[in-house]
C-alpha atoms as a PDB file:
ATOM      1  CA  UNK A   1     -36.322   4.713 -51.301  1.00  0.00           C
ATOM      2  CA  UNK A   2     -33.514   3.533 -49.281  1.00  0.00           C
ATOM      3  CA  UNK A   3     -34.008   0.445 -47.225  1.00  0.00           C
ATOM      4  CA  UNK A   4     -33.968   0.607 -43.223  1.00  0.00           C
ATOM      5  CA  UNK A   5     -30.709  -0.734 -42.107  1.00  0.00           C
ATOM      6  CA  UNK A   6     -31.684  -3.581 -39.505  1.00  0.00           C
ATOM      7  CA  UNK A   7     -29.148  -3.498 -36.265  1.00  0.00           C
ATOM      8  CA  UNK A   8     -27.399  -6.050 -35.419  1.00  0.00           C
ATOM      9  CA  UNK A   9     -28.423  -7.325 -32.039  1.00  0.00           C
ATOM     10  CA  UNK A  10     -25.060  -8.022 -30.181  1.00  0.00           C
ATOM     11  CA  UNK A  11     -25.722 -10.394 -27.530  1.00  0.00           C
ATOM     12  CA  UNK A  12     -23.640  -9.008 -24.359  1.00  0.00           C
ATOM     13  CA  UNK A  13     -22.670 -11.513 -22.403  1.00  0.00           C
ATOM     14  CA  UNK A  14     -20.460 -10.701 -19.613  1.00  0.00           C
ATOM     15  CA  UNK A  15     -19.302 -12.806 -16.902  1.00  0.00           C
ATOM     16  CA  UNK A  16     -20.615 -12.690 -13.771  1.00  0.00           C
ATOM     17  CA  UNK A  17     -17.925 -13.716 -11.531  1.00  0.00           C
ATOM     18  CA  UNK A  18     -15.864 -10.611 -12.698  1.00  0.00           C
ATOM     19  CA  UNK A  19     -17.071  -7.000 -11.384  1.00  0.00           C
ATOM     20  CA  UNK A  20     -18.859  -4.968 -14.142  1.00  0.00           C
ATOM     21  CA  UNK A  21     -17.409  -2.255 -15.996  1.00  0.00           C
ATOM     22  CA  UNK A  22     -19.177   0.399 -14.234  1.00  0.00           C
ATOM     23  CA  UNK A  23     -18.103  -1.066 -10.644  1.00  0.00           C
ATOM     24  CA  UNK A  24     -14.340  -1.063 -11.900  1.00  0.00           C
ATOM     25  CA  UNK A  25     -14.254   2.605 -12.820  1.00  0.00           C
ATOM     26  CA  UNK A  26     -14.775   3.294  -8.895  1.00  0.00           C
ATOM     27  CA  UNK A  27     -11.915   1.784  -7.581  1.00  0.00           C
ATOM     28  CA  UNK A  28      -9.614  -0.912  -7.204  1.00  0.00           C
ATOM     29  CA  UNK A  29     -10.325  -4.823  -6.351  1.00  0.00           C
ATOM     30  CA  UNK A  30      -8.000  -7.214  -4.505  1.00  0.00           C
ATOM     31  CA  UNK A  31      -7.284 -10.147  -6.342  1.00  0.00           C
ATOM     32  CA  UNK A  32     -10.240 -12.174  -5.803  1.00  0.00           C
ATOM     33  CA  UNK A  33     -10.744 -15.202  -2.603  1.00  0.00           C
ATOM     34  CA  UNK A  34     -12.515 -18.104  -3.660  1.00  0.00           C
ATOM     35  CA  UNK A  35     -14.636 -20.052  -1.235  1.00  0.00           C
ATOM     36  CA  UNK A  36     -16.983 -23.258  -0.825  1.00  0.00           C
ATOM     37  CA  UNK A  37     -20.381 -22.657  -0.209  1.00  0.00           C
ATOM     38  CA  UNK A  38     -21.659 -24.835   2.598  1.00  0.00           C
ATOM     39  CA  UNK A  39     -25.038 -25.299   1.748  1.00  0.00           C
ATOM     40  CA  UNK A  40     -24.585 -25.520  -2.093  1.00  0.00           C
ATOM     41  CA  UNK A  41     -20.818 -26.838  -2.014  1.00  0.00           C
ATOM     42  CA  UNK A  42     -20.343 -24.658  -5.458  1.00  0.00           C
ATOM     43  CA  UNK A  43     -17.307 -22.469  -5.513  1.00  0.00           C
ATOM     44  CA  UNK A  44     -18.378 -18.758  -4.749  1.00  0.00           C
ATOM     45  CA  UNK A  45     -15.825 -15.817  -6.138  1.00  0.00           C
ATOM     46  CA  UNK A  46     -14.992 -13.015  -3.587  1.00  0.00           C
ATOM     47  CA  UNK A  47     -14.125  -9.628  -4.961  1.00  0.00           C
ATOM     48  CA  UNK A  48     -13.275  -6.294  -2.283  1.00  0.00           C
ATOM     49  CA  UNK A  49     -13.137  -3.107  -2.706  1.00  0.00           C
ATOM     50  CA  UNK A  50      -9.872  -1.724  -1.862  1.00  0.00           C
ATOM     51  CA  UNK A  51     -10.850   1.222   0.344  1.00  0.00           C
ATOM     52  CA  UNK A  52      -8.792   4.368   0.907  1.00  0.00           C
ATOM     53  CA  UNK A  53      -6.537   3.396   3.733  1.00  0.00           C
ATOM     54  CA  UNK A  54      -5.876  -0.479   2.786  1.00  0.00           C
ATOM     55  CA  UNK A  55      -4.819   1.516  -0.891  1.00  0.00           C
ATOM     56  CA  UNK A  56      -2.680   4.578   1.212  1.00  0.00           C
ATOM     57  CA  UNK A  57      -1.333   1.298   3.310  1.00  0.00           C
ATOM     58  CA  UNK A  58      -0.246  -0.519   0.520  1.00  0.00           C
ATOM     59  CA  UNK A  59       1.204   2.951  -1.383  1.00  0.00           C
ATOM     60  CA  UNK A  60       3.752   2.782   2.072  1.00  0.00           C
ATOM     61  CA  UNK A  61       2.010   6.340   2.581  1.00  0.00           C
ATOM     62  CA  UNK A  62       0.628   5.438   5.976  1.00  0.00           C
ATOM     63  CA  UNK A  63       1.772   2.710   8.457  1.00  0.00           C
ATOM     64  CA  UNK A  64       0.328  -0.214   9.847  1.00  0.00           C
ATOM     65  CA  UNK A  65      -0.407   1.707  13.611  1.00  0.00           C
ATOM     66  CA  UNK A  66      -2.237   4.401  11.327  1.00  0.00           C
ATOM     67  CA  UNK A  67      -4.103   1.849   9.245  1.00  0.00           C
ATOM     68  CA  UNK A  68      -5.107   0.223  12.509  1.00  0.00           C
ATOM     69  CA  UNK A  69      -6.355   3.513  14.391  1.00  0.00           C
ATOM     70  CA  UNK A  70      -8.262   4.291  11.128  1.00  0.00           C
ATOM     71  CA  UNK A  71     -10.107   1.044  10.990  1.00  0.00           C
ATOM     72  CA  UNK A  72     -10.694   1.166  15.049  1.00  0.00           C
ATOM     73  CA  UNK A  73     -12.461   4.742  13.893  1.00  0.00           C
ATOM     74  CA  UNK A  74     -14.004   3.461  11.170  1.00  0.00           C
ATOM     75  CA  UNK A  75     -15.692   0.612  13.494  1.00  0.00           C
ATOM     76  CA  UNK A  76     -16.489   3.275  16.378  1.00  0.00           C
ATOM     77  CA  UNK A  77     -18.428   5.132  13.589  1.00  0.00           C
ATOM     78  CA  UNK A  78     -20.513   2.161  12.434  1.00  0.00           C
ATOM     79  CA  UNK A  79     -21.071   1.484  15.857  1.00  0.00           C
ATOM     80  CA  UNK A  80     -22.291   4.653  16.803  1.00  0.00           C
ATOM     81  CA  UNK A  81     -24.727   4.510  13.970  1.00  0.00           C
ATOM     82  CA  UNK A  82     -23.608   7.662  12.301  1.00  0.00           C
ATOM     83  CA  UNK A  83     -23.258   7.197   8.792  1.00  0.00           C
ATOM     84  CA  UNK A  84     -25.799   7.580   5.970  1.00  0.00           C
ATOM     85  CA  UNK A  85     -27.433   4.266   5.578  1.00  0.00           C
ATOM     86  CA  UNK A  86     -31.269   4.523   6.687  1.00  0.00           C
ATOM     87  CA  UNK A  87     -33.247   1.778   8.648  1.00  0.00           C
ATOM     88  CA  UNK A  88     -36.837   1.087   8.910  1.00  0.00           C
ATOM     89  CA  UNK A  89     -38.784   2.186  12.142  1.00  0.00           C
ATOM     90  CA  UNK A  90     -38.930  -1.047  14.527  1.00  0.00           C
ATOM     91  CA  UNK A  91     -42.219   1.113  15.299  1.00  0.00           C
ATOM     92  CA  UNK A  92     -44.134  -1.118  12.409  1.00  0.00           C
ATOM     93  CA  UNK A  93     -42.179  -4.489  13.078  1.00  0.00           C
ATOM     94  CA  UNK A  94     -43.815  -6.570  15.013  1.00  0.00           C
ATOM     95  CA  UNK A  95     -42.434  -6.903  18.550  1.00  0.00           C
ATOM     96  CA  UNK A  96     -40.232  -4.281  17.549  1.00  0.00           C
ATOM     97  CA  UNK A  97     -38.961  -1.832  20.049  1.00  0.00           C
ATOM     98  CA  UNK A  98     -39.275   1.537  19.645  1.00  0.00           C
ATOM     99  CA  UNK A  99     -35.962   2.836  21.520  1.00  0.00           C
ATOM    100  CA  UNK A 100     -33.940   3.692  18.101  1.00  0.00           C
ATOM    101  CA  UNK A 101     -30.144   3.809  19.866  1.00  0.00           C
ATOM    102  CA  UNK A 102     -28.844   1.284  21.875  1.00  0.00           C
ATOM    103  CA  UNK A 103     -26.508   1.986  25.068  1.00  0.00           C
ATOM    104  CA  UNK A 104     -23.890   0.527  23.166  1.00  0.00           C
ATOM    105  CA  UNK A 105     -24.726   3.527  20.020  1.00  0.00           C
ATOM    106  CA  UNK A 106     -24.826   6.256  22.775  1.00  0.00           C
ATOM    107  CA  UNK A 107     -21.502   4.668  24.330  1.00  0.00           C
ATOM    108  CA  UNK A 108     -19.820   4.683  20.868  1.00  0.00           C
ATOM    109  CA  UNK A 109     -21.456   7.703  19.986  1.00  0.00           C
ATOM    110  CA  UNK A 110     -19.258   9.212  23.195  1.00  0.00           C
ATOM    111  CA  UNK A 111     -16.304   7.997  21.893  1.00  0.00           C
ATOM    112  CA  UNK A 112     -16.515   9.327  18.383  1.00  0.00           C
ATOM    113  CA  UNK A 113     -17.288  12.503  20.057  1.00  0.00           C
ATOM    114  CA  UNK A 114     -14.536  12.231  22.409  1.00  0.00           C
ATOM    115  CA  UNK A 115     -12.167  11.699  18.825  1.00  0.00           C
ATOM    116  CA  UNK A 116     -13.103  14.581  17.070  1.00  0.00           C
ATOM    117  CA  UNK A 117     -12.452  16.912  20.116  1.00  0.00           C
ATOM    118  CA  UNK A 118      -9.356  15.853  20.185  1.00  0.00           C
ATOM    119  CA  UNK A 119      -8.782  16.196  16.653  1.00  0.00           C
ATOM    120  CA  UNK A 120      -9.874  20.077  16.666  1.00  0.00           C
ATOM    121  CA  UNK A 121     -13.768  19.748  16.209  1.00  0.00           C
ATOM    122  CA  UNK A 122     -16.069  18.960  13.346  1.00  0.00           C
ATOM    123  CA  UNK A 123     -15.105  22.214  11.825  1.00  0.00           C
ATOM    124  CA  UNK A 124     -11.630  21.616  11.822  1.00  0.00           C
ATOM    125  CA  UNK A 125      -9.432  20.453   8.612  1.00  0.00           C
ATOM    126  CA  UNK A 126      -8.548  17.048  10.887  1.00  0.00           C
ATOM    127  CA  UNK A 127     -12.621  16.572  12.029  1.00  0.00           C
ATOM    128  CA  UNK A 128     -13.512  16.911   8.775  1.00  0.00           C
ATOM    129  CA  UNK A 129     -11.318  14.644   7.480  1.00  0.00           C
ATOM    130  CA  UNK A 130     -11.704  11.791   9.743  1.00  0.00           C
ATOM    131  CA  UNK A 131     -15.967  12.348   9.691  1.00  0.00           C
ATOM    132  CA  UNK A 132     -16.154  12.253   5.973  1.00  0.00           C
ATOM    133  CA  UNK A 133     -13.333  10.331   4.840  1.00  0.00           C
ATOM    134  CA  UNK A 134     -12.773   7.548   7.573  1.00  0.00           C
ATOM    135  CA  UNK A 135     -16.189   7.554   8.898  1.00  0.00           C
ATOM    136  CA  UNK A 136     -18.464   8.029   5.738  1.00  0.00           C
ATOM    137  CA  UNK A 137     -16.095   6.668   3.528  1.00  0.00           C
ATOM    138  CA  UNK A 138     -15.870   9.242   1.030  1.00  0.00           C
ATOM    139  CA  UNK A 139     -13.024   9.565  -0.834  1.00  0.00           C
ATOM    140  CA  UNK A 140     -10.220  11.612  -0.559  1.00  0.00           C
ATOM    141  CA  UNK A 141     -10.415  14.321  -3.407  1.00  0.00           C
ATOM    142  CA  UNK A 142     -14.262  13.942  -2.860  1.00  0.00           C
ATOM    143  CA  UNK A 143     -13.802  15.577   0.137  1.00  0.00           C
ATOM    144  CA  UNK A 144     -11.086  17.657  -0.725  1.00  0.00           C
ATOM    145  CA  UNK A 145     -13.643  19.069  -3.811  1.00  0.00           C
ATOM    146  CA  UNK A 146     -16.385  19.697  -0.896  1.00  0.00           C
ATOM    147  CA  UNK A 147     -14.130  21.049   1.488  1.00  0.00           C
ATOM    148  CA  UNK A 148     -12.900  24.570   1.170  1.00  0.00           C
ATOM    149  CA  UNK A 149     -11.621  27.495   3.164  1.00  0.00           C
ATOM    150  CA  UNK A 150     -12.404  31.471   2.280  1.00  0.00           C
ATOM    151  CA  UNK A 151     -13.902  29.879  -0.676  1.00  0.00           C
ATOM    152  CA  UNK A 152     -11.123  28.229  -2.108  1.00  0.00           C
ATOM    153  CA  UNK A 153     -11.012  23.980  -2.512  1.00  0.00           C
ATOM    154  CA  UNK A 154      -8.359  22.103  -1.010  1.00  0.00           C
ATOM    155  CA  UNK A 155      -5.762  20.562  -3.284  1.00  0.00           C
ATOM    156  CA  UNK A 156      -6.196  16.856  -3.569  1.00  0.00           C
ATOM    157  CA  UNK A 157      -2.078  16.173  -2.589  1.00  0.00           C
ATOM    158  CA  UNK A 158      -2.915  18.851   0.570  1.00  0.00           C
ATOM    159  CA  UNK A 159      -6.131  17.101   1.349  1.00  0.00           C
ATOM    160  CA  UNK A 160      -4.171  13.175   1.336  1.00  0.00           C
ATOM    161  CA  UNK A 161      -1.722  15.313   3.761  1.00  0.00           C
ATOM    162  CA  UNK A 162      -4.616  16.274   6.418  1.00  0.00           C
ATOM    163  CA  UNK A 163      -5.618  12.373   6.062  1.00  0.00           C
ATOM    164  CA  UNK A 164      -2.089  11.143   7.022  1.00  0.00           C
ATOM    165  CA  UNK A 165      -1.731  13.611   9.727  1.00  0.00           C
ATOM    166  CA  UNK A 166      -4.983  13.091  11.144  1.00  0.00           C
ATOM    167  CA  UNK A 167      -4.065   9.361  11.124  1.00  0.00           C
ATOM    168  CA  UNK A 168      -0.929  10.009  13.242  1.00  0.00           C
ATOM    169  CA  UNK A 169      -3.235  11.246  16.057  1.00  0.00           C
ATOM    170  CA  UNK A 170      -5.397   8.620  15.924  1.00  0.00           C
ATOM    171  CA  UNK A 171      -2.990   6.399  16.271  1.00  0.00           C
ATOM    172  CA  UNK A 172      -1.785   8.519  19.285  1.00  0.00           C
ATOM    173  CA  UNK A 173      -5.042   8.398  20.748  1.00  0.00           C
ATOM    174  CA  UNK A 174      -5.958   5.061  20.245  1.00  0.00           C
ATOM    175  CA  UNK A 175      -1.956   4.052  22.045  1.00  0.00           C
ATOM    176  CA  UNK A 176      -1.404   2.478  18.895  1.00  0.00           C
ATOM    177  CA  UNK A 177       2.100   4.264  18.889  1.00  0.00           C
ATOM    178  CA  UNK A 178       3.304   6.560  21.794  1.00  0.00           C
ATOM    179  CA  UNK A 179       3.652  10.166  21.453  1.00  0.00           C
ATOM    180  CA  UNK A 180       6.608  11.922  20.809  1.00  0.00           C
ATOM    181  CA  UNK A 181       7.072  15.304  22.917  1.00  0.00           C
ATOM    182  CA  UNK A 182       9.675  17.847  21.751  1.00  0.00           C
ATOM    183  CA  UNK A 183      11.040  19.332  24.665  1.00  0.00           C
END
């Protein structure tokens, strides 16, 4: 009878002011900011996420005006209360209000409207692009793999090419950087 071979128990230890292994394989970090805590006056370890524009910023693929009209989207969207995070009802809080958009969502929510008009319409490669990308933070080939005309999926290098142009009209729009008329 062969004896049971007894595992060894490997005690993982991993150190928790570096991102885990799983959060690395999703993107890139910054080099990490360290801080003082106020209260506790112990050193606290800041890692970010390096989204898809800072990363297209810092690739020289997109410039500063179209980094800036991106993030003034980006903030529009969060303000408008459009992307996919869910909220409890103020219904069951106490003292609550039931009104579930502000005037300043419904303002916002104007403006994001106004955007992707301008850009062609949510159906629209640019629309698209700007809704799910910039606005819900997907990533690029994400949304180039969800994205498809006549049934066909949009090439990841064709898809960063919609991003950059739809960038240059924000930045347009926003009169980040004036624009240029061929006559």
């Amino acid at each position: 009878m062969v004896a049971k071979r007894k595992k060894k128990l490997v005690e993982r230890t991993r150190e928790l002011s570096k991102p885990t292994a799983f959060r690395l394989q999703h993107g890139n970090f910054s080099p990490p900011s360290f801080d003082i805590d106020p209260d506790t006056g112990a050193t606290v370890v800041h890692h970010r996420a390096v989204d898809t524009l800072g990363m297209m910023l810092s690739n020289g693929t997109i410039t500063p005006e179209m980094y800036d009209a991106g993030a003034a989207f980006r903030t529009l969207f969060r303000r408008a209360a459009l992307d996919r995070m869910a909220s409890s009802s103020l219904l069951r809080v106490r003292g609550g209000a039931g009104d579930p958009i502000s005037e300043r969502n419904v303002d916002a929510r104007t403006k994001v409207a106004a955007v992707i008009d301008i850009l062609g319409g949510h159906d629209s490669a640019a629309g698209s692009c700007v809704w799910h990308v910039i606005g819900l933070e997907c990533s690029v080939r994400e949304w180039a793999m969800r994205q498809g005309w006549c049934g066909r999926p949009v090439p990841t290098s064709q898809a960063q090419g919609m991003l950059v142009a739809t960038l240059s009209v924000l930045a347009a729009h926003f009169g980040l950087v004036s624009p240029k008329r061929v006559a």
